[in-house]
C-alpha atoms as a PDB file:
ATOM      1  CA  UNK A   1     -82.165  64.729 357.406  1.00  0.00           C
ATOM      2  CA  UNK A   2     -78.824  65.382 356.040  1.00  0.00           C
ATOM      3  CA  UNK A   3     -77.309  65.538 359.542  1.00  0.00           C
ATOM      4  CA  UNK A   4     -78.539  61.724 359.664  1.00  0.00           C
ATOM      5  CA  UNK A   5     -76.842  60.516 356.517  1.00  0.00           C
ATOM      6  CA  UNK A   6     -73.208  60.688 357.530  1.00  0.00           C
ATOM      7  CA  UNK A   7     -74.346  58.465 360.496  1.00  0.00           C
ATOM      8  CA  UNK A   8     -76.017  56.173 357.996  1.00  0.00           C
ATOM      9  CA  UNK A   9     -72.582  56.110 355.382  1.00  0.00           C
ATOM     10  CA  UNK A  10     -69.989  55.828 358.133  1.00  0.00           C
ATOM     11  CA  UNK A  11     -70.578  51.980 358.649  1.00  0.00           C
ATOM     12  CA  UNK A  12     -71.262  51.107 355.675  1.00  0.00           C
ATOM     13  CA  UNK A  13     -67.598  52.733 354.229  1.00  0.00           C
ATOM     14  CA  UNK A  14     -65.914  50.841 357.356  1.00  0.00           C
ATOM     15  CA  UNK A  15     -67.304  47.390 356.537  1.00  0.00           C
ATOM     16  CA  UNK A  16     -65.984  48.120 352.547  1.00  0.00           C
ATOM     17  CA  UNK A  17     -62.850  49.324 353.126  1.00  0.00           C
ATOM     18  CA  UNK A  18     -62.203  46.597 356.049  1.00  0.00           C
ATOM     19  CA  UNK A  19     -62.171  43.806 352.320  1.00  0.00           C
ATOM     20  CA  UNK A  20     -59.761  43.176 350.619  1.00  0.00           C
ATOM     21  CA  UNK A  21     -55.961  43.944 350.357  1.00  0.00           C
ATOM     22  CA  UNK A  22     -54.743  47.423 352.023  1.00  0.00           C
ATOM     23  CA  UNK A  23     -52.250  47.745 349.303  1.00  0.00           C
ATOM     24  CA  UNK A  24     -49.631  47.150 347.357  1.00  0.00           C
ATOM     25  CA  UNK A  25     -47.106  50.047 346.575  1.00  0.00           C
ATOM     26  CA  UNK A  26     -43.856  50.810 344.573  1.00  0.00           C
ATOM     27  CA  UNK A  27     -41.513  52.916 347.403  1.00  0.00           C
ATOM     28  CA  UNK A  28     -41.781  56.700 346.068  1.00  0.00           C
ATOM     29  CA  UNK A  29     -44.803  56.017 343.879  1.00  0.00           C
ATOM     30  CA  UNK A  30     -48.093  57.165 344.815  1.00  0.00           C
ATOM     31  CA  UNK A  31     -50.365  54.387 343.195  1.00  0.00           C
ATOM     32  CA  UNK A  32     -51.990  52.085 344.936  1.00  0.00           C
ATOM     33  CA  UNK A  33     -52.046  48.561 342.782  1.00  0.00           C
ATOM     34  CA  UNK A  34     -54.616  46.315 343.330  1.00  0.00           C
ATOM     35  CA  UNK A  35     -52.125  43.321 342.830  1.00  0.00           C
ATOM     36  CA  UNK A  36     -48.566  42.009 343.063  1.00  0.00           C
ATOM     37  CA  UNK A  37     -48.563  41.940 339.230  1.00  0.00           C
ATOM     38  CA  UNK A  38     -49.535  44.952 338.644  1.00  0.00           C
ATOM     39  CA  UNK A  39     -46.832  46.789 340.416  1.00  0.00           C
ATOM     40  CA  UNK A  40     -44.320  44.608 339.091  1.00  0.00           C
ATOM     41  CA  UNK A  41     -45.471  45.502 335.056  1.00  0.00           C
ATOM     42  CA  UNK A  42     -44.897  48.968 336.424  1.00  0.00           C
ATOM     43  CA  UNK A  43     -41.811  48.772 337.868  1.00  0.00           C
ATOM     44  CA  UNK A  44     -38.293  49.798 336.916  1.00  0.00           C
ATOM     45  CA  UNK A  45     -35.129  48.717 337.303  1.00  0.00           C
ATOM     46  CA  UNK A  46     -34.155  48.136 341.586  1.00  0.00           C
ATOM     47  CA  UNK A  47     -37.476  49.299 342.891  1.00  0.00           C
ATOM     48  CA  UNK A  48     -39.233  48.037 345.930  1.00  0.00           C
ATOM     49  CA  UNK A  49     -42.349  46.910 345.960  1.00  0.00           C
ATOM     50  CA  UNK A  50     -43.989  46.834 349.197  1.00  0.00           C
ATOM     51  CA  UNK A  51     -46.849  44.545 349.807  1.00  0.00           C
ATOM     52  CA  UNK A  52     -49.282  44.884 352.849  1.00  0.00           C
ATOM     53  CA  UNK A  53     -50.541  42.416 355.007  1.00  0.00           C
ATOM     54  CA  UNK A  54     -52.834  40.570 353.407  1.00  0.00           C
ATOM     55  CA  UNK A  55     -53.803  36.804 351.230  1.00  0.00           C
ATOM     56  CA  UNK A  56     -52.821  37.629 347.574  1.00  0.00           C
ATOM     57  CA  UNK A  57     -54.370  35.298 344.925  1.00  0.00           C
ATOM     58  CA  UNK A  58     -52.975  36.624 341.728  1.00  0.00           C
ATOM     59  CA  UNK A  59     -52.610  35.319 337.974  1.00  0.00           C
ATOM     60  CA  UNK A  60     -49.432  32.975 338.184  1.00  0.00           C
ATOM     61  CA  UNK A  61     -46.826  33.582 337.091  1.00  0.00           C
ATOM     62  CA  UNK A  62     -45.634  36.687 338.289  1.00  0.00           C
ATOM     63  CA  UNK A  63     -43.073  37.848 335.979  1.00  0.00           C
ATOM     64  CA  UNK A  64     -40.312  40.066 336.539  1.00  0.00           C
ATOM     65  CA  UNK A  65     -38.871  42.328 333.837  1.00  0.00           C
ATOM     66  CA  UNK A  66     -36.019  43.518 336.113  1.00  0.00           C
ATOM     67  CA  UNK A  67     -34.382  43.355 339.091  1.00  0.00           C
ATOM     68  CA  UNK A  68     -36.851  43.986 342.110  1.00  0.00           C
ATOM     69  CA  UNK A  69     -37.056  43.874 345.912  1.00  0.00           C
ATOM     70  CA  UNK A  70     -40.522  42.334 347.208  1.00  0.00           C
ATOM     71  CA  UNK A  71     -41.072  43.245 350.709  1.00  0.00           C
ATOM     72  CA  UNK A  72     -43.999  42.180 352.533  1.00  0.00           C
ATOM     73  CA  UNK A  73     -44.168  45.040 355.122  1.00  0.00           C
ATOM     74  CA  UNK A  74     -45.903  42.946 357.837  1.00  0.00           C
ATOM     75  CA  UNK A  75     -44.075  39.774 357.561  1.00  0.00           C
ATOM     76  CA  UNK A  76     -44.198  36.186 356.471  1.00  0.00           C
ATOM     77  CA  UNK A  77     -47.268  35.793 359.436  1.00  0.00           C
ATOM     78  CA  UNK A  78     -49.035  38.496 358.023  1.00  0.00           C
ATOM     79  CA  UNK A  79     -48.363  38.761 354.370  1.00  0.00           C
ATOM     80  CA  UNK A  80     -49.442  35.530 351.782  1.00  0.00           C
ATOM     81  CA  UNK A  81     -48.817  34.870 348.324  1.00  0.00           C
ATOM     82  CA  UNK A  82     -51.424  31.824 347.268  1.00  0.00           C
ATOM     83  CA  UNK A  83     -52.337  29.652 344.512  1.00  0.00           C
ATOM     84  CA  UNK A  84     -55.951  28.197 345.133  1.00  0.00           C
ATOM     85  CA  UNK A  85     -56.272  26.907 341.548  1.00  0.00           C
ATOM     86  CA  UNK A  86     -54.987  23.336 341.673  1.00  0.00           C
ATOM     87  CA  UNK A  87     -55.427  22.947 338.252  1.00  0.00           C
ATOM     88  CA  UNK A  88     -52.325  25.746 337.526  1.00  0.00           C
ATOM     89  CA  UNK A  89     -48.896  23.997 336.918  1.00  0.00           C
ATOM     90  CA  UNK A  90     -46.185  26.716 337.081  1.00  0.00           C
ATOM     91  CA  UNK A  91     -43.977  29.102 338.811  1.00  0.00           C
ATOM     92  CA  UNK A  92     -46.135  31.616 341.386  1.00  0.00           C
ATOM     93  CA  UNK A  93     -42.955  34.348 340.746  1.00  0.00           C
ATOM     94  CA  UNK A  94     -40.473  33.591 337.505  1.00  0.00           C
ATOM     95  CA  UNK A  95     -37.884  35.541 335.555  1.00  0.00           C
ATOM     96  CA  UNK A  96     -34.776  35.392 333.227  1.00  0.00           C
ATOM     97  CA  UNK A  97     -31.670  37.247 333.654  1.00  0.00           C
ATOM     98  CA  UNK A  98     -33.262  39.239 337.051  1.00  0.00           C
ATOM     99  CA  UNK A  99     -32.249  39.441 340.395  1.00  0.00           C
ATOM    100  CA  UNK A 100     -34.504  39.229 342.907  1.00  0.00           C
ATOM    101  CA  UNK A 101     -34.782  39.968 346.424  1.00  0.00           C
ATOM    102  CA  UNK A 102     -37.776  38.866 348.652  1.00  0.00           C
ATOM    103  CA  UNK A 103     -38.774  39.242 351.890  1.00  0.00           C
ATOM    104  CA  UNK A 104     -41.518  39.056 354.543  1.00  0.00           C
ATOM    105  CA  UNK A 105     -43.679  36.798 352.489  1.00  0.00           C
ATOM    106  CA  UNK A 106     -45.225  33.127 352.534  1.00  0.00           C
ATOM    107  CA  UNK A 107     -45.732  31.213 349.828  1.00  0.00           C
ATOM    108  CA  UNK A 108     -48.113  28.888 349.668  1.00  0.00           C
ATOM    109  CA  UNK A 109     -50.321  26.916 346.617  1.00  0.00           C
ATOM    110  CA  UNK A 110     -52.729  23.806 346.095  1.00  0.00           C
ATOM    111  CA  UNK A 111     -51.567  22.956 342.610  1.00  0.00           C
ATOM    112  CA  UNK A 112     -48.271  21.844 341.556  1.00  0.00           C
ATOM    113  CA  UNK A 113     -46.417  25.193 341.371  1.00  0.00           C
ATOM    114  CA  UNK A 114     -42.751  26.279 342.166  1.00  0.00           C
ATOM    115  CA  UNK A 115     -42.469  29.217 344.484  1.00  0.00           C
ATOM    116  CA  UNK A 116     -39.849  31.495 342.470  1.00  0.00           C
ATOM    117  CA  UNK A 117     -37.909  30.164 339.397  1.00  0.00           C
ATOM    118  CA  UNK A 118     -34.841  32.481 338.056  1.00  0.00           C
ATOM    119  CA  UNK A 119     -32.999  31.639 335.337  1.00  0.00           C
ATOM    120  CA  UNK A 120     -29.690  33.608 335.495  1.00  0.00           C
ATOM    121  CA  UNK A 121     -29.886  35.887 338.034  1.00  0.00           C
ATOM    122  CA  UNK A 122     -29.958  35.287 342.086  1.00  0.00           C
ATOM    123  CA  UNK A 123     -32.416  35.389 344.631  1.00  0.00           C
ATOM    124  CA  UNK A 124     -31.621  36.538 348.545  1.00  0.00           C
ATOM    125  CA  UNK A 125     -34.634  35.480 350.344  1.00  0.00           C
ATOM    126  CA  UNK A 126     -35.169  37.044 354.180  1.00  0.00           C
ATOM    127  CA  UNK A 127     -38.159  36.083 356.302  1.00  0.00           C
ATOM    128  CA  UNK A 128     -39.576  33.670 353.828  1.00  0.00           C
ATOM    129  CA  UNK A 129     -42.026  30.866 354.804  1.00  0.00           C
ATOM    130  CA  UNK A 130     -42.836  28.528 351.864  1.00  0.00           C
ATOM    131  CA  UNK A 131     -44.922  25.661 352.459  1.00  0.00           C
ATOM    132  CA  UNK A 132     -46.358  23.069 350.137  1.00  0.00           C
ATOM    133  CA  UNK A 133     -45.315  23.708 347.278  1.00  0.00           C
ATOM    134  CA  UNK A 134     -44.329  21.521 344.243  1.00  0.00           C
ATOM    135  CA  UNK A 135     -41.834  21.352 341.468  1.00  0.00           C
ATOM    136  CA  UNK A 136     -42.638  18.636 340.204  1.00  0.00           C
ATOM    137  CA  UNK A 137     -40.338  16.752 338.130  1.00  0.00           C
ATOM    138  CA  UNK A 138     -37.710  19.736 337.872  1.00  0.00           C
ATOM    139  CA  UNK A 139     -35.122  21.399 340.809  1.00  0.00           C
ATOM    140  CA  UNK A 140     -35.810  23.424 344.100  1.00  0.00           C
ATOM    141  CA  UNK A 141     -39.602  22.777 344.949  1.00  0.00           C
ATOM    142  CA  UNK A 142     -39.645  26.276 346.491  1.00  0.00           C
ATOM    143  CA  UNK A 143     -37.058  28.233 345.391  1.00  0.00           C
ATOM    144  CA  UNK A 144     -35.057  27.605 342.131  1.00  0.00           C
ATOM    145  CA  UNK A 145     -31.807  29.527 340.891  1.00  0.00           C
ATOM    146  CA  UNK A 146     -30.223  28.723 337.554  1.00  0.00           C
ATOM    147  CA  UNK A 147     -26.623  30.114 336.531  1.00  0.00           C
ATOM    148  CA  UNK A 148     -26.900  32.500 339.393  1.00  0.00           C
ATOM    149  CA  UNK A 149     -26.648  32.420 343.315  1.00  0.00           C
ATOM    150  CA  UNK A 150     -29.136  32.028 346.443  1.00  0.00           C
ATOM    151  CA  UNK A 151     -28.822  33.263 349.804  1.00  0.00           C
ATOM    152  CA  UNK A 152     -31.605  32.532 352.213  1.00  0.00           C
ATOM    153  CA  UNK A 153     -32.067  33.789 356.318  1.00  0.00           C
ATOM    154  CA  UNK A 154     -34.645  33.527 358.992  1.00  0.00           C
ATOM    155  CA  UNK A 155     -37.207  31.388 356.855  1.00  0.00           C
ATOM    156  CA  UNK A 156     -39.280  28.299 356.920  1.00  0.00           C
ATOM    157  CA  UNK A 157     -39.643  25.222 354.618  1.00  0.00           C
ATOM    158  CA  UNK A 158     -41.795  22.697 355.064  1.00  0.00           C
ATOM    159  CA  UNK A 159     -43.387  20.780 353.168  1.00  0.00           C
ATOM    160  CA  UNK A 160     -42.147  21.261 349.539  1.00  0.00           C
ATOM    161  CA  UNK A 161     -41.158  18.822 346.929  1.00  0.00           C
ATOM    162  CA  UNK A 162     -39.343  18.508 344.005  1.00  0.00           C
ATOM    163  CA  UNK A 163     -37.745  15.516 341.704  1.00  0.00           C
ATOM    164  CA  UNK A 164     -34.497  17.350 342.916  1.00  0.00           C
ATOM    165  CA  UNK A 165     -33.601  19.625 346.178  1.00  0.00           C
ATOM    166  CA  UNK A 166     -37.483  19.715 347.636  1.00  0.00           C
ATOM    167  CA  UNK A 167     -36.624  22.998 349.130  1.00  0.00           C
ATOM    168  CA  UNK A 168     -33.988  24.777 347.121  1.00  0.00           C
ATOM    169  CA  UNK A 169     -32.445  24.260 343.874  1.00  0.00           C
ATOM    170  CA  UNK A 170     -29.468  26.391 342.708  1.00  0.00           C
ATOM    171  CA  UNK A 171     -26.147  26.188 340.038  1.00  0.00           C
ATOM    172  CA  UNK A 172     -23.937  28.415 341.850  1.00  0.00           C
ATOM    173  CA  UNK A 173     -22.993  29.460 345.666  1.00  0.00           C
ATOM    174  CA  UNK A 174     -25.731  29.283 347.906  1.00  0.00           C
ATOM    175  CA  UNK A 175     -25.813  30.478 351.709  1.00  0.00           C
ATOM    176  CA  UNK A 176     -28.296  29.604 353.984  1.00  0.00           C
ATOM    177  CA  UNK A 177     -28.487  31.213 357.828  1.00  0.00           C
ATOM    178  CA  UNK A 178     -30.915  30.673 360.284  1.00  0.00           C
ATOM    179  CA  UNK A 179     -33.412  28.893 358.429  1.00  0.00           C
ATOM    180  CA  UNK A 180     -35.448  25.745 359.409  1.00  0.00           C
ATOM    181  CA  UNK A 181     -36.434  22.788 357.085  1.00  0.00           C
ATOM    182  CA  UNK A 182     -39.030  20.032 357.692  1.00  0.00           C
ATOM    183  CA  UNK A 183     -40.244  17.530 355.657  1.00  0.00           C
ATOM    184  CA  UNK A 184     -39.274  18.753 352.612  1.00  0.00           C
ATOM    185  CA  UNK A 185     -38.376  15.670 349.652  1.00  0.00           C
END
């Protein structure tokens, strides 16, 4: 009998482990986190946190304690960041005095949320799709940098809207390169 029980166990491990997210790491730390959050409470100062492919529905906001790199290791096609409460009204990422850079990600919610709000501090953004969000009656519907810069490549707006800058919202310098923007009010 026992040679029969492997046989039996095999499938049902593959159909588990083929749910849910693969993984979300800190570069040079072992753990596995089950979310986005949870790697950024660990993290310290300048780590990267890279996020596998994958739908991500965590507990807006995300908030950074310090400076971080988000990477998502697939890609924006591959790798999503998503609000499915509508009833949440907020920032999806948010922090004050923090630099952030993010990459290989899209953002995406059905309530009325910002994608990333920094208050002094910058954000480069790199292979970033962000699509419907909102912010409402404030600045930069997807991406919002006060008393800091913004520099943004190869991504994709559509769709996001704001009282001011539907897109982007920043106090400072701000360079955009090879990015495309649709519809966004």
């Amino acid at each position: 009998m026992s040679p029969r029980t492997p046989v039996f166990l095999l499938p049902v491990l593959l159909l588990w482990s083929s749910t849910g997210h693969a993984g979300v790491f800190i570069l040079g730390d072992a753990t596995d986190y089950v979310t986005i959050s949870a790697a950024v409470a660990a993290a310290a100062t300048d780590d990267i946190i890279e996020i596998d492919a994958g739908t991500y529905e965590e507990n807006f906001p995300i908030v950074l304690p310090v400076d971080l790199e988000l990477l998502g290791t697939s890609g924006s096609s591959s790798t999503t960041l998503h609000n499915p409460d509508s009833g949440y009204s907020g920032d999806l990422i948010e922090g004050d005095g923090v630099n952030l850079t993010i990459g290989g990600l899209t953002m995406t919610s059905a309530g009325l949320n910002r994608g990333v709000d920094i208050d002094v501090g910058s954000v480069s953004a790199t292979d970033i799709v962000a699509t419907g969000l909102d912010g409402g009656a404030g600045e930069g519907g997807a991406l919002r940098v006060r008393g800091g810069w913004l520099t943004v490549a190869d991504s994709t707006f559509i769709g996001n809207v704001a009282h001011s800058g539907g897109a982007l919202s920043a106090d400072e310098q701000v360079i955009i390169t090879n990015s495309v923007f649709l519809d966004n009010v």
